[in-house]
Protein backbone atom coordinates (compact mmCIF):
# COMPACT_ATOMS: atom_id res chain seq x y z
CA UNK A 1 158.36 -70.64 -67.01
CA UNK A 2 160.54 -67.36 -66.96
CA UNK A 3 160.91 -65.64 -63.63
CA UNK A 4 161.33 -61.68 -63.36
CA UNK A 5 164.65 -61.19 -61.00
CA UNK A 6 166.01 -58.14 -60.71
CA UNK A 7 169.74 -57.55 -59.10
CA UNK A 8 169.92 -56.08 -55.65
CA UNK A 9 173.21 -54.60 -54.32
CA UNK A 10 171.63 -55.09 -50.75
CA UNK A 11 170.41 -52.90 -47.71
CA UNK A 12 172.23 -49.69 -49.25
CA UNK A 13 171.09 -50.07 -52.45
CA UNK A 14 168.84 -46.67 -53.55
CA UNK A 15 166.23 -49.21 -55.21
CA UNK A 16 164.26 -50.66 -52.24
CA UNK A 17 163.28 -54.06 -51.31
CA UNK A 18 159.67 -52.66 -51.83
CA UNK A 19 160.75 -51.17 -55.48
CA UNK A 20 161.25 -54.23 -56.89
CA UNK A 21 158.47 -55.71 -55.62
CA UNK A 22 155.97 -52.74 -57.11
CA UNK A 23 157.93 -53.12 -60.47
CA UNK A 24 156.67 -56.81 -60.36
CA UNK A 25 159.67 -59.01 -59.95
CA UNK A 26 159.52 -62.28 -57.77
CA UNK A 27 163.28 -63.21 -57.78
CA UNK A 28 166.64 -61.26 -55.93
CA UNK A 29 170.07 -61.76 -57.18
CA UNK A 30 172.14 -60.30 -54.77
CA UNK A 31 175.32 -61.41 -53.26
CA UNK A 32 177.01 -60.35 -49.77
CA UNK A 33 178.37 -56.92 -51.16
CA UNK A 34 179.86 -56.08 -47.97
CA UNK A 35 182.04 -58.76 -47.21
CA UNK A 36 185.61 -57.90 -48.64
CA UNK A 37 187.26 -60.55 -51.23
CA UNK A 38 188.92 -62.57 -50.24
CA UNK A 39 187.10 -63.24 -47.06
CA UNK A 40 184.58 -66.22 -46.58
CA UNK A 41 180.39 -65.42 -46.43
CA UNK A 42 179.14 -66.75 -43.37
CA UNK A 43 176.64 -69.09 -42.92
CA UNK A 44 175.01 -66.52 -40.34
CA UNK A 45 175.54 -64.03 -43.04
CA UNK A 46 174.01 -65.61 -45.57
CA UNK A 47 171.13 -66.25 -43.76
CA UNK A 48 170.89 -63.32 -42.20
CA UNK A 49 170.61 -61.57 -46.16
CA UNK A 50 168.60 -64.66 -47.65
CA UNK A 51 165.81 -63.97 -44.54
CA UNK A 52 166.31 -59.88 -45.02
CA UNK A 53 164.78 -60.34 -48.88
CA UNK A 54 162.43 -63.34 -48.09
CA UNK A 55 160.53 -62.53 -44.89
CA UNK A 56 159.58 -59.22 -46.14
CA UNK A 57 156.56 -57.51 -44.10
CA UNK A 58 153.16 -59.14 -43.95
CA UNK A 59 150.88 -58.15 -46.94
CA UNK A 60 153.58 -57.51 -49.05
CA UNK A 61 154.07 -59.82 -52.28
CA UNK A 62 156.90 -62.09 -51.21
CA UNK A 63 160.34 -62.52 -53.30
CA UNK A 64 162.71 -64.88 -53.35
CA UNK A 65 166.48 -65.15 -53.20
CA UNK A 66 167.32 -67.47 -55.89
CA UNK A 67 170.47 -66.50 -57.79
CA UNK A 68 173.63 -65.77 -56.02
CA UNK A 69 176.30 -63.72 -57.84
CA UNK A 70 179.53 -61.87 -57.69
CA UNK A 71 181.28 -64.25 -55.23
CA UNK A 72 184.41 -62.42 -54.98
CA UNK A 73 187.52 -64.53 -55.84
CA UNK A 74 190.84 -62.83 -55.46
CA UNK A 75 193.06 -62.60 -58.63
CA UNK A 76 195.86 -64.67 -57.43
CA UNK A 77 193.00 -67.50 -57.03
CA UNK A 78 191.63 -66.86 -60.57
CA UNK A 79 195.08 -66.96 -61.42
CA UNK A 80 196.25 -70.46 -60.21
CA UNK A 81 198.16 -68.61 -57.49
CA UNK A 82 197.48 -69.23 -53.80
């Protein structure tokens, strides 16, 4: 079965929540955005996002968080450094 996710860059991003739903997609892949690199997500952050996307308004179709991408890493990490 093949899912229709679209990326979402989060609360700021131009294309609403409600925009992806009308264009048909049942999947977000999103990441925290706004958490610098280098800096660990929260679990309160996380599900703070994951419940943003997932308990969307009643009568709307629902979507679902299920990729998450663009965990930042800082270059001395990807690196072998520190």
């Amino acid at each position: 079965m093949m899912l229709q996710g679209w990326r979402w860059y989060g609360p700021d991003d131009p294309v609403s929540l409600d925009d992806v739903r009308q264009a048909g997609a049942t999947d977000i892949v999103s990441a925290l955005h706004q958490v610098p690199i280098g800096e660990a997500w929260t679990r309160r952050d996380v599900e703070e996002r994951k419940n943003f996307i997932e308990r969307g308004q009643p009568g709307r179709s629902q979507l679902t968080w299920s990729v998450v991408e663009s965990i930042p890493i800082p270059d001395d990490v990807k690196r072998l450094g520190g």
